[in-house]
C-alpha atoms as a PDB file:
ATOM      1  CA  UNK A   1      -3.601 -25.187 -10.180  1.00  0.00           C
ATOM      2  CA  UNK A   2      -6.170 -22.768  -9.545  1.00  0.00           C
ATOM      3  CA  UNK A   3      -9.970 -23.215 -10.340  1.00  0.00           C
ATOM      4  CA  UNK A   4      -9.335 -21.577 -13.649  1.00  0.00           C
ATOM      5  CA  UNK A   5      -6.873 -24.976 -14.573  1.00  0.00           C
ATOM      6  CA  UNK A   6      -4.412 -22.033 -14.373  1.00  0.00           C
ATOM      7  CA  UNK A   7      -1.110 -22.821 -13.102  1.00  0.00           C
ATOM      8  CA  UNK A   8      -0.208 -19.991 -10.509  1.00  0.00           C
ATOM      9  CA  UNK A   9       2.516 -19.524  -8.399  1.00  0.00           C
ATOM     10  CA  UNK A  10       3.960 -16.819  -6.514  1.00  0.00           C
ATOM     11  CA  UNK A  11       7.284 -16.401  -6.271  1.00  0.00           C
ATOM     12  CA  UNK A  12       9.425 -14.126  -2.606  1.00  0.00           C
ATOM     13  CA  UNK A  13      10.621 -11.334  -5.245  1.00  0.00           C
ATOM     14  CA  UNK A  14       7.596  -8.730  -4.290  1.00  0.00           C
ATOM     15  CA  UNK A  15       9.082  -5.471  -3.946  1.00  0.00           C
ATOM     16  CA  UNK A  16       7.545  -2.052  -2.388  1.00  0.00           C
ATOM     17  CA  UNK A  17       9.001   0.854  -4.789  1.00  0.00           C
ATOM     18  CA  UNK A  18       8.248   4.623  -3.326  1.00  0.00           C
ATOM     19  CA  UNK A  19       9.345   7.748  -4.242  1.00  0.00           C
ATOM     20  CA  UNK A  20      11.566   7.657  -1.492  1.00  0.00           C
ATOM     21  CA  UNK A  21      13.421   4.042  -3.065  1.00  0.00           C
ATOM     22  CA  UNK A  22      12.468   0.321  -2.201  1.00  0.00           C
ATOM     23  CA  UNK A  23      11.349  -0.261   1.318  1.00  0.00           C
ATOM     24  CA  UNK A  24      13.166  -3.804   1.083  1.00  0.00           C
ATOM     25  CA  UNK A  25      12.983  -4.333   4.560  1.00  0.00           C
ATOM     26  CA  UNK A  26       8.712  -4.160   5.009  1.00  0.00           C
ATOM     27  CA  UNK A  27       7.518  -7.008   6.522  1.00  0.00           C
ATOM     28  CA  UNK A  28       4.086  -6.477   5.152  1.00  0.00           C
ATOM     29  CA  UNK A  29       1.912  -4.449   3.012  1.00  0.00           C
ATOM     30  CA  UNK A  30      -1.742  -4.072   3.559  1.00  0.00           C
ATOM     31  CA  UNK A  31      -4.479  -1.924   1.949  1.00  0.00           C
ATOM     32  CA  UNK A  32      -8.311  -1.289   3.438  1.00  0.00           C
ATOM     33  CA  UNK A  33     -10.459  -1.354   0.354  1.00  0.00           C
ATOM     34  CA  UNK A  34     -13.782  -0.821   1.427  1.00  0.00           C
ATOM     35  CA  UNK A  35     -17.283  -2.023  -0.280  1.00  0.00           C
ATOM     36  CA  UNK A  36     -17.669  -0.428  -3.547  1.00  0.00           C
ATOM     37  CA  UNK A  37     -21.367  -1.444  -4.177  1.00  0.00           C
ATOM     38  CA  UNK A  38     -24.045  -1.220  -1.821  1.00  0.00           C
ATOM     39  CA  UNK A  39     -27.893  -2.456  -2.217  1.00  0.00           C
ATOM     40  CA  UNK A  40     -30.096   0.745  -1.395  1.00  0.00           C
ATOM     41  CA  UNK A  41     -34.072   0.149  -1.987  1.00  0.00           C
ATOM     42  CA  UNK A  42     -32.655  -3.113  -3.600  1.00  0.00           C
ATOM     43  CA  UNK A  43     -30.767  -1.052  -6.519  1.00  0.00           C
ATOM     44  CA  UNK A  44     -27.205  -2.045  -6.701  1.00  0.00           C
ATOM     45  CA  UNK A  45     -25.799   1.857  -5.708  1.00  0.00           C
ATOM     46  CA  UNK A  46     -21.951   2.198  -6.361  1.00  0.00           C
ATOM     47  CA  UNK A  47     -19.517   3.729  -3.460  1.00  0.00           C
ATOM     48  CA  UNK A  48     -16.819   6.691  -3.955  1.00  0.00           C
ATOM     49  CA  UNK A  49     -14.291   4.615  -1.049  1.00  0.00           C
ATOM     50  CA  UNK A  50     -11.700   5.878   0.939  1.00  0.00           C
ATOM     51  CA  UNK A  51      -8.734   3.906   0.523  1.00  0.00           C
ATOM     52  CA  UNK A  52      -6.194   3.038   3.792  1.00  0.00           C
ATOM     53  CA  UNK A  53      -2.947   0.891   4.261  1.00  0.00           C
ATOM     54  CA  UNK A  54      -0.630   0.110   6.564  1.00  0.00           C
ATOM     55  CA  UNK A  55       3.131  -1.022   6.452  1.00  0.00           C
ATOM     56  CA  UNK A  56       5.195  -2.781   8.864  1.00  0.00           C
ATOM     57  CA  UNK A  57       8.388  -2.306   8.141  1.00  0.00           C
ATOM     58  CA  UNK A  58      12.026  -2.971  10.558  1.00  0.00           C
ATOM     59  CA  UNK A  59      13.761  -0.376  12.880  1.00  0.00           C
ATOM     60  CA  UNK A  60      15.551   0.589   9.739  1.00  0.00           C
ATOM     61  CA  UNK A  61      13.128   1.539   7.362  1.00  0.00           C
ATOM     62  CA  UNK A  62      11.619   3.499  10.160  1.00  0.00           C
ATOM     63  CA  UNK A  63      14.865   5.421  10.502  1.00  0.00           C
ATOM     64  CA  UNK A  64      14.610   6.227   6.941  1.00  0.00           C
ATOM     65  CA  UNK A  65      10.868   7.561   7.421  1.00  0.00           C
ATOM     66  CA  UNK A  66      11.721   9.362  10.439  1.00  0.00           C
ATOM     67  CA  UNK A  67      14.654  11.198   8.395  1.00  0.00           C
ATOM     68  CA  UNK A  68      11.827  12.491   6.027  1.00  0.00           C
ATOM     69  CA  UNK A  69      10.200  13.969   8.905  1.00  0.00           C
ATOM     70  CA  UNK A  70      13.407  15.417  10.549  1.00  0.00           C
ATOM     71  CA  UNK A  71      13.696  16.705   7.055  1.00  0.00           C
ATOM     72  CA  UNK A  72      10.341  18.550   7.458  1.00  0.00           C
ATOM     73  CA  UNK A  73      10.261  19.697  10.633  1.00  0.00           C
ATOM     74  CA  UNK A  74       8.454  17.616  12.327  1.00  0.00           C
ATOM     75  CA  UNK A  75       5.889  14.165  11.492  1.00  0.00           C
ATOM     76  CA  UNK A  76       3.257  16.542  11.191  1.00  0.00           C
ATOM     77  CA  UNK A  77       4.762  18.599   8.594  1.00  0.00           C
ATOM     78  CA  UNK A  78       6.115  15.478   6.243  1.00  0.00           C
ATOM     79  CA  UNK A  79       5.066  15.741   2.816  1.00  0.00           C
ATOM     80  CA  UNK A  80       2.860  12.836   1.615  1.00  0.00           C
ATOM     81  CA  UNK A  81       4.789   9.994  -0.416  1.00  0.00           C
ATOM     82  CA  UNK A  82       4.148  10.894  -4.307  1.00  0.00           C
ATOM     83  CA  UNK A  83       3.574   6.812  -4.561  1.00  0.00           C
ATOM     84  CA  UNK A  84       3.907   3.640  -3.751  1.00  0.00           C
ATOM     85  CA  UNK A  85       3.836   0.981  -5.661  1.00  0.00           C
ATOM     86  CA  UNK A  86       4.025  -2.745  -4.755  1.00  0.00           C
ATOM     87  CA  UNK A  87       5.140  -5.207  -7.784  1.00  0.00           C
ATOM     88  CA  UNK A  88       4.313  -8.910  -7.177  1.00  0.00           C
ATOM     89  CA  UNK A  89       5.862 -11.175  -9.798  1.00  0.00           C
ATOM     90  CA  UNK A  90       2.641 -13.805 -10.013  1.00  0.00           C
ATOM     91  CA  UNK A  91       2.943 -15.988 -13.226  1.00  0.00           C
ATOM     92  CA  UNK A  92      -0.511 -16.559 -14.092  1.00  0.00           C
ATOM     93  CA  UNK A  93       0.355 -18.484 -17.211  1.00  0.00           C
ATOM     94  CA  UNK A  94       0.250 -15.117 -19.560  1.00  0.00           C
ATOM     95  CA  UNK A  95       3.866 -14.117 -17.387  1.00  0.00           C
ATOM     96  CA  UNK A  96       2.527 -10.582 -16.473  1.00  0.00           C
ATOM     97  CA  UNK A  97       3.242  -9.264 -12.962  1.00  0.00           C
ATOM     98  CA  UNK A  98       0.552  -7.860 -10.672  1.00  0.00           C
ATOM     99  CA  UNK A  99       1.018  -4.435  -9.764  1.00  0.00           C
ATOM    100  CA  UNK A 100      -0.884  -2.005  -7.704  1.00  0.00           C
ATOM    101  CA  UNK A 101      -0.026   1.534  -7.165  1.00  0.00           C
ATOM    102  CA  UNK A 102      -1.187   3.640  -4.364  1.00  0.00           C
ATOM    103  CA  UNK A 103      -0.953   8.060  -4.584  1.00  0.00           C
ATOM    104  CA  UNK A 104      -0.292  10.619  -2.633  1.00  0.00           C
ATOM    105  CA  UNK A 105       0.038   8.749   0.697  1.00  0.00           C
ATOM    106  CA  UNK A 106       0.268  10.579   4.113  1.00  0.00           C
ATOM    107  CA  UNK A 107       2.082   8.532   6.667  1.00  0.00           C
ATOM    108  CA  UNK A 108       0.907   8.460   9.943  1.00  0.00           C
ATOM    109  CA  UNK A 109       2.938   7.573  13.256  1.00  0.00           C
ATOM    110  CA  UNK A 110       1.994   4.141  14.570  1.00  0.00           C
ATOM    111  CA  UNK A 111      -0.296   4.204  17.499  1.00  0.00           C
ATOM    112  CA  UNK A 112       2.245   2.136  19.423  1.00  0.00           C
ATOM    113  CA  UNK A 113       5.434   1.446  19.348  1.00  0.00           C
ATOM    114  CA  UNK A 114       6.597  -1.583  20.852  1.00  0.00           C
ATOM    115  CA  UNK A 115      10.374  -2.253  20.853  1.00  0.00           C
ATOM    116  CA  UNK A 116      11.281  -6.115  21.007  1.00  0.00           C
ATOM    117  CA  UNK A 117      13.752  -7.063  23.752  1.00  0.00           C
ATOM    118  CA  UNK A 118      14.571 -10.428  23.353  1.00  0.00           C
ATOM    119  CA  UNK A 119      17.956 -10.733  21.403  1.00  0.00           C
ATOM    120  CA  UNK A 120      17.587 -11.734  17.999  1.00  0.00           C
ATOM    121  CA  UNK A 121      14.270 -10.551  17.326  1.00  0.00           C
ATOM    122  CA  UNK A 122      13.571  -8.053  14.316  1.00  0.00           C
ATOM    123  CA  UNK A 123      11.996  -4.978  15.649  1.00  0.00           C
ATOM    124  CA  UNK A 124       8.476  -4.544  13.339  1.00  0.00           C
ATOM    125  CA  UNK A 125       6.493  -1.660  13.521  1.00  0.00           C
ATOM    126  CA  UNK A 126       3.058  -0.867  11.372  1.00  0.00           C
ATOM    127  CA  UNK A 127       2.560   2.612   9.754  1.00  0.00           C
ATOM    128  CA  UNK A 128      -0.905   3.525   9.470  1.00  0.00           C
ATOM    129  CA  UNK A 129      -1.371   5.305   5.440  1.00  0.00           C
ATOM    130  CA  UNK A 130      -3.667   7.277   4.067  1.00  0.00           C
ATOM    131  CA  UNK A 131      -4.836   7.351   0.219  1.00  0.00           C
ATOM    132  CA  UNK A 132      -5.165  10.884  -0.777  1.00  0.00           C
ATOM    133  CA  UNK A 133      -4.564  10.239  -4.210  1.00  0.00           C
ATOM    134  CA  UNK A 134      -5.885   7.643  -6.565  1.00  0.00           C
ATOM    135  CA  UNK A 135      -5.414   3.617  -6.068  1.00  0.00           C
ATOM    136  CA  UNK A 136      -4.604   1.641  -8.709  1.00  0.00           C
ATOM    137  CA  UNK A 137      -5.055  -2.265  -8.690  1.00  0.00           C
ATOM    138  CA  UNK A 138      -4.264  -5.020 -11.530  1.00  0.00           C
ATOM    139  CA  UNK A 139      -4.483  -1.804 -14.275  1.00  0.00           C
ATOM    140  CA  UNK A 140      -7.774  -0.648 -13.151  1.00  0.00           C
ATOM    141  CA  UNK A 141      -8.399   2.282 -10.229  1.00  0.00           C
ATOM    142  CA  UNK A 142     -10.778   1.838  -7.735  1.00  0.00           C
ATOM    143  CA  UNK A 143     -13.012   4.553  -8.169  1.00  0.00           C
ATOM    144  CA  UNK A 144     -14.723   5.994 -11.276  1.00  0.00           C
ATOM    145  CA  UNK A 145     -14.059   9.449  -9.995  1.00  0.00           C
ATOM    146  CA  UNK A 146     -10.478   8.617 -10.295  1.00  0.00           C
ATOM    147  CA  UNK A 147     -11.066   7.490 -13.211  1.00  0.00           C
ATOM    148  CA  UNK A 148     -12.506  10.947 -14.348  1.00  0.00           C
ATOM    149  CA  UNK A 149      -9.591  12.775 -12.535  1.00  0.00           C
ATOM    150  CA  UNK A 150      -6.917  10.719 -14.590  1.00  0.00           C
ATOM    151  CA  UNK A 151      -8.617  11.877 -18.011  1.00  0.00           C
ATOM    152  CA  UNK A 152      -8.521  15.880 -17.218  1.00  0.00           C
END
């Protein structure tokens, strides 16, 4: 039970949806959020943020990404992922999911790769992302000006 008295749980069915189809085999998901409020002159000043993630994903999804940029022409020229969205089944005692949706996402090539050699280890490797578009988290985006943008 949470400090709310809420009963919360989270269950293994979190999936990472893309235009590109599930990336069932990341190992982890993780998105760079940083401050949105800042104390100048002691006013509380909000932040337009920049919003980066990473994905470490298995030899096989990175076939799959690599494809895109064969595709292309080359990693340079790979067209930014329309979306990706990550749906985490939490029950939170009202039964809604949490889901957070990231746009326009340019992938970048991992600044190492390391290759496992030891038999029976899973090959991981982390894609560094970048948030061109708008980030959306429990329903609500990030930034007012995406807020703005969405509206037009």
């Amino acid at each position: 039970m949470n400090k709310y008295g809420i009963e919360e749980h989270v269950t293994r069915g979190t999936k990472i949806m893309s235009a590109w189809g599930e990336l069932i085999t990341a190992k982890d998901f993780k998105i760079n959020i940083p401050a949105i409020f800042e104390i100048k002159e002691g006013v509380v000043v909000p932040n337009d943020v920049d919003v980066t993630a990473s994905i470490t994903v298995k030899t096989h999804t990175f076939k799959r990404i690599a494809l895109n940029a064969v595709a292309a022409g080359s990693w340079e020229e790979m067209p930014p992922i329309p979306f990706i969205t990550v749906y985490n089944p939490v029950f939170n005692g009202i039964g809604a999911p949490f889901i957070t949706v990231l746009n326009t996402i340019y992938v970048n090539l991992p600044g190492e790769l390391l290759f496992n050699l030891m038999k029976g280890e899973p090959m991981l490797h982390e894609f560094p992302l970048i948030v061109a578009g708008e980030t959306i988290i429990g329903g609500a985006p990030v930034n007012k000006k995406q807020v703005q943008s969405l509206s037009i």
